[in-house]
Protein backbone atom coordinates (compact mmCIF):
# COMPACT_ATOMS: atom_id res chain seq x y z
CA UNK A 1 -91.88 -218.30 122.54
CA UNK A 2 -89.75 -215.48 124.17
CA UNK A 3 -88.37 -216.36 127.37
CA UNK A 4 -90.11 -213.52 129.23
CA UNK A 5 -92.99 -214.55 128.21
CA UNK A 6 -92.59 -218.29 128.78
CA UNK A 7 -91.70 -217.26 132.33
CA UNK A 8 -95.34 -214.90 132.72
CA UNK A 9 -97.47 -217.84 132.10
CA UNK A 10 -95.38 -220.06 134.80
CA UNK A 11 -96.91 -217.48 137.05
CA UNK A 12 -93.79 -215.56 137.58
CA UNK A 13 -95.04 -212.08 137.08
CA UNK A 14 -95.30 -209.73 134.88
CA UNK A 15 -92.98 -209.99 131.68
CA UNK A 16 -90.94 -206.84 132.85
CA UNK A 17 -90.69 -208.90 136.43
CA UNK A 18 -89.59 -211.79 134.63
CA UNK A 19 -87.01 -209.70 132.49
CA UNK A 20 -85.13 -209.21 135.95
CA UNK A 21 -85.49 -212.64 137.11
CA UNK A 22 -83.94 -213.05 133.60
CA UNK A 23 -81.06 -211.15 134.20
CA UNK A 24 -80.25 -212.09 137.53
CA UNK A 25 -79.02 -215.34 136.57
CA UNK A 26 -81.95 -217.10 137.67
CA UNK A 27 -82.78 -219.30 134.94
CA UNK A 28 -81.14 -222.59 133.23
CA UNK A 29 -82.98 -223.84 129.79
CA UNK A 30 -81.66 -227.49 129.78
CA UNK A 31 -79.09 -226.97 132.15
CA UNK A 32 -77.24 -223.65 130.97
CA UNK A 33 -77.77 -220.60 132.58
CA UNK A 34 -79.06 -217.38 130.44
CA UNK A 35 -79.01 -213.89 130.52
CA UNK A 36 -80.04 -213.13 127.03
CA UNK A 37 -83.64 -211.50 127.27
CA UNK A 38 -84.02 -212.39 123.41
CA UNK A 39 -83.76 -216.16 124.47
CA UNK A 40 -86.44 -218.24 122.45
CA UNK A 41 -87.97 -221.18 124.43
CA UNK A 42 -88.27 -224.16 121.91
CA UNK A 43 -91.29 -226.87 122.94
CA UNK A 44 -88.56 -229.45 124.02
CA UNK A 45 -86.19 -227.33 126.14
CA UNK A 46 -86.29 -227.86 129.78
CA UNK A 47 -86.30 -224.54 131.81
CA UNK A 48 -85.50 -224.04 135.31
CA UNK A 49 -86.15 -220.78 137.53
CA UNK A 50 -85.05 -220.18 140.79
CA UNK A 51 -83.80 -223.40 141.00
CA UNK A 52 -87.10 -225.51 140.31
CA UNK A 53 -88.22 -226.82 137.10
CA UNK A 54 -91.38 -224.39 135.41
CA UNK A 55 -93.66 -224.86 133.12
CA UNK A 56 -96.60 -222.90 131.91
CA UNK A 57 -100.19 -223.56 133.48
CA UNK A 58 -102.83 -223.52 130.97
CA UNK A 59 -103.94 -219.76 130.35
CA UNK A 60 -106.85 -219.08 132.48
CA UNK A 61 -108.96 -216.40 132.38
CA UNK A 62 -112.47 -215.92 134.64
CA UNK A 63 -114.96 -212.61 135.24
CA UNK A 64 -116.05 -212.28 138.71
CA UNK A 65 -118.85 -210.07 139.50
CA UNK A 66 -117.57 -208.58 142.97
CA UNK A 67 -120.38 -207.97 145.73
CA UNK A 68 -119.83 -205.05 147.93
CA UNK A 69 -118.44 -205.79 151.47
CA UNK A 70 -115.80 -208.02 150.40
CA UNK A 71 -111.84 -207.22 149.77
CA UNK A 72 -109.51 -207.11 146.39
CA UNK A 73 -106.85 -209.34 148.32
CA UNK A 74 -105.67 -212.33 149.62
CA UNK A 75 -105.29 -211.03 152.99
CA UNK A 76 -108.88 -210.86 155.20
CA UNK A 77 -109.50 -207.81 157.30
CA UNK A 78 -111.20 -208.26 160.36
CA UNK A 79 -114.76 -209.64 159.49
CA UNK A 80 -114.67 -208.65 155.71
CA UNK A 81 -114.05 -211.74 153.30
CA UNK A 82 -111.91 -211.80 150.49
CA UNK A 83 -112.79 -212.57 147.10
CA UNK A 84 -110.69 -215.77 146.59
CA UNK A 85 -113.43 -216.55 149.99
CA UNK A 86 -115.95 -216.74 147.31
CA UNK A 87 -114.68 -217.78 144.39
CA UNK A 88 -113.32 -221.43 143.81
CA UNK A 89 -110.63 -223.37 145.24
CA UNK A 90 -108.76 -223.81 142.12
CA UNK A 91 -108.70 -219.96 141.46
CA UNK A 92 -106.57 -219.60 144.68
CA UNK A 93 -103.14 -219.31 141.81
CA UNK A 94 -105.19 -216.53 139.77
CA UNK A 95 -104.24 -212.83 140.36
CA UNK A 96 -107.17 -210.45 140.42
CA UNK A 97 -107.00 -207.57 137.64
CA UNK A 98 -106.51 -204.48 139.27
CA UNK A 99 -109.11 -203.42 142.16
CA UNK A 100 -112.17 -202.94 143.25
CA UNK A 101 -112.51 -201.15 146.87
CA UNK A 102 -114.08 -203.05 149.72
CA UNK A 103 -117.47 -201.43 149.34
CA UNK A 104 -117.03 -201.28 145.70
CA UNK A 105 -118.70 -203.71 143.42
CA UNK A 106 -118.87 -205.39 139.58
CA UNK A 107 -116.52 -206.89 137.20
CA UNK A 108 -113.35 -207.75 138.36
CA UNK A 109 -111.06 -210.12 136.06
CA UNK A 110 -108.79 -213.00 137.05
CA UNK A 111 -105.87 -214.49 135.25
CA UNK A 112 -103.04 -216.72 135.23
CA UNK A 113 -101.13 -215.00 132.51
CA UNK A 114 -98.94 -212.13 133.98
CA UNK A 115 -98.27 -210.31 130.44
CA UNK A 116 -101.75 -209.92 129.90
CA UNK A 117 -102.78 -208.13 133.38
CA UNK A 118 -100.20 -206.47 133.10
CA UNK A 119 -101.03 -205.23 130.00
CA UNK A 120 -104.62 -204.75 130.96
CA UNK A 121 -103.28 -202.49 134.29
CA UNK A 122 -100.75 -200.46 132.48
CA UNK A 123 -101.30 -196.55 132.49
CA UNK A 124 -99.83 -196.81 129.12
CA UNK A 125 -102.37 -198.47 127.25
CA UNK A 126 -105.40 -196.97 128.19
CA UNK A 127 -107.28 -199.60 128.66
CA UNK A 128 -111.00 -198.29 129.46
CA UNK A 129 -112.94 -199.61 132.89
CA UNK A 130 -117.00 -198.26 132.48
CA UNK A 131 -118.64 -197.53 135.81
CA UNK A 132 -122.15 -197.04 136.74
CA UNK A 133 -121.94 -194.86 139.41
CA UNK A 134 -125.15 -194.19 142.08
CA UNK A 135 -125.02 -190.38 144.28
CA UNK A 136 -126.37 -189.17 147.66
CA UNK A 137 -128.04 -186.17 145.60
CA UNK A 138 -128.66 -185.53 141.96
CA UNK A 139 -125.78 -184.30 139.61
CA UNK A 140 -125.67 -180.90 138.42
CA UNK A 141 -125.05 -181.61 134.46
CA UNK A 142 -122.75 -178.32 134.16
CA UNK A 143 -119.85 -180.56 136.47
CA UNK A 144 -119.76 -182.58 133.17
CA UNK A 145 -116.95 -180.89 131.61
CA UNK A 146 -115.17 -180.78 135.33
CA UNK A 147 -115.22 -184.39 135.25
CA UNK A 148 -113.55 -184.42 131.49
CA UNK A 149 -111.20 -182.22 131.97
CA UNK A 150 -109.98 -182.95 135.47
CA UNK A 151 -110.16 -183.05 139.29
CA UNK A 152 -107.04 -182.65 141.06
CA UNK A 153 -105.62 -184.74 143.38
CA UNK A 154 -102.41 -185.86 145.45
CA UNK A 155 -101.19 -187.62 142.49
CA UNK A 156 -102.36 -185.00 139.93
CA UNK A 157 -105.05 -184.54 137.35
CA UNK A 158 -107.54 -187.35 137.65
CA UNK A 159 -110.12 -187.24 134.55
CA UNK A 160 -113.20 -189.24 133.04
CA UNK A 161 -112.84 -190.26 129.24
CA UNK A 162 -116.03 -189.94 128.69
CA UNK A 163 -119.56 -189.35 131.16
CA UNK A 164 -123.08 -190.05 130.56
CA UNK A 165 -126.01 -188.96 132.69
CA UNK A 166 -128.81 -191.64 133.04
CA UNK A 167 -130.51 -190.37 135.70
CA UNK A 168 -130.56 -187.56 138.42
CA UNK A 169 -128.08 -188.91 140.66
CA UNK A 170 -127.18 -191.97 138.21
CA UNK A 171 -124.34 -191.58 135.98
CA UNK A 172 -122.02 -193.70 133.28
CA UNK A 173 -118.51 -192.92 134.08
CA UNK A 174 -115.51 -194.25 131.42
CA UNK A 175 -111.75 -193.89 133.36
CA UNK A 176 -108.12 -195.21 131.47
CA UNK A 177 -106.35 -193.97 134.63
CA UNK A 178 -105.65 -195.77 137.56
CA UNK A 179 -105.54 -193.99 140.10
CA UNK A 180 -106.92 -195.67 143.77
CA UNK A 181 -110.90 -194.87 144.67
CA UNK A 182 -110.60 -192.12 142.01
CA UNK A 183 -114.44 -192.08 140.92
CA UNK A 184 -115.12 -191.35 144.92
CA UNK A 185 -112.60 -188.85 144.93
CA UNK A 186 -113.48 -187.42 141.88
CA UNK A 187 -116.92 -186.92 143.14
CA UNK A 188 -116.09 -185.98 146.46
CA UNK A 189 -114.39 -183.08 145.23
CA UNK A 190 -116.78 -181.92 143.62
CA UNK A 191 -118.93 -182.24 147.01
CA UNK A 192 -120.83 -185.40 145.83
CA UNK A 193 -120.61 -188.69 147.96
CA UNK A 194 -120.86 -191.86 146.01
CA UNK A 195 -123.71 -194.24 147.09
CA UNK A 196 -122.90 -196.92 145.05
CA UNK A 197 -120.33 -198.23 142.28
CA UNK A 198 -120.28 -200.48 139.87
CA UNK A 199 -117.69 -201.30 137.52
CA UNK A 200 -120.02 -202.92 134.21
CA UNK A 201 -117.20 -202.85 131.39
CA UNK A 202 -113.54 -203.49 130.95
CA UNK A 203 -112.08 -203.21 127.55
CA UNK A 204 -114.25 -204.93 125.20
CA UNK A 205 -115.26 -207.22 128.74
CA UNK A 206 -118.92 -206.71 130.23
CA UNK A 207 -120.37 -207.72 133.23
CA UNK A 208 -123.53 -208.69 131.52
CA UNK A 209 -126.32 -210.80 133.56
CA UNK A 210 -124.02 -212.46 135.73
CA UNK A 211 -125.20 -212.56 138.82
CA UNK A 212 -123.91 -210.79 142.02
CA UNK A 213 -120.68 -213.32 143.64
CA UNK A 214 -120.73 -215.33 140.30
CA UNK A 215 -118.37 -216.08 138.61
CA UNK A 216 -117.72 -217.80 135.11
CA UNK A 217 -114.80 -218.70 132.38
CA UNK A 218 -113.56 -216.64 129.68
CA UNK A 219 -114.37 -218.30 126.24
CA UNK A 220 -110.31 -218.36 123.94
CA UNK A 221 -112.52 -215.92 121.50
CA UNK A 222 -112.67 -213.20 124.85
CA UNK A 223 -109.58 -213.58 125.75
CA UNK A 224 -107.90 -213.23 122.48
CA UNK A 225 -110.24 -210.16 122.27
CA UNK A 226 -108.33 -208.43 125.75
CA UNK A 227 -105.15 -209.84 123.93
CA UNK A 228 -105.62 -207.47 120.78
CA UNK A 229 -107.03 -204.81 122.98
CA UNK A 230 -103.76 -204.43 125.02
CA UNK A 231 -101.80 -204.66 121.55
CA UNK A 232 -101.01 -208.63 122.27
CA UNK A 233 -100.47 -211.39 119.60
């Protein structure tokens, strides 16, 4: 296994993080230090980061469906909660996949394995998130192509990939971009205020029947799925 890799499943970040850490001088495999990123970790070597001895936790995966009113974070905010409030104690070393906002709600994924949210999060894979998406007032079909083709914002063109209206004011919205509360200020500038979002689908990932604040395990077959999704092996 390649050493950056080796070093994302200790929990040290992202690959590209781990390159640096790399780099730095940082790490010993049975006692030497390396610099090489094309350094292969055999099953027997002994590797050492930041001066403590790492190895890689089992890869973890878990789908959290994300009630409104609670935070993205590990940091609480006055009264709100966070979700590692909810979720189990043992989940406390899993880093949440992306966002949700505070009053935003739905699938939100969890991993120990660095490469693959980062892989999932980068703008450069395209990685589709599927909202369902609830407004004050209903939609006036002829904003479709607005929505396709862009909305401009402070940090530029923000556009759907695709959009599917369910109901007057109830819509299927498909983003690849990543750009903070962008459904809300999609809508908003098109003068619509968002009631209610949910995020039902990332990648080949659905939020299914699970139940609001539950929470459940990724089967290896799922995960290996996201894997090949994000162009992983």
């Amino acid at each position: 296994m390649r050493l950056n890799r080796y070093l994302a499943l200790c929990g040290l970040g992202s690959r590209r993080a781990c390159e640096d850490i790399i780099l730095a001088g940082s790490v010993r495999i049975n006692g030497r230090p390396v610099r090489e990123l094309s350094t292969v970790v055999r099953p027997e070597d002994t590797v050492f980061a930041r001066g403590r001895e790492v190895r890689p936790a089992a890869p973890r995966c878990i789908a959290f469906n994300k009630p409104p009113g609670c935070l993205s974070s590990r940091r609480s905010q006055g009264d709100k909660p966070t979700i590692y409030d909810l979720l189990p104690r043992d989940a406390a070393n899993l880093a949440h996949v992306g966002r949700l906002d505070a009053e935003s709600e739905g699938l939100l994924l969890l991993t120990n394995d660095g490469a693959l949210a980062q892989a999932l999060t980068h703008p450069s894979r395209h990685v589709e998130k599927e909202y369902e998406v609830i407004l004050d007032r209903p939609f006036d079909p002829s904003k479709t192509a607005k929505l396709l083709k862009g909305v401009y914002l402070e940090e530029g063109r923000a556009r759907a990939a695709n959009v599917r209206l369910d109901a007057p004011n109830k819509l299927r919205v498909v983003l690849t971009q990543g750009i903070n509360r962008q459904i809300r200020r999609m809508f908003a500038a098109l003068g619509w205020d968002v009631k209610r979002l949910t995020r039902t689908r990332l990648g080949p990932l659905r939020l299914g029947r699970l139940p609001r604040g539950g929470w459940r395990e990724l089967s290896a077959k799922e995960v290996d799925l996201l894997r090949r999704t994000t162009g992983q092996r």
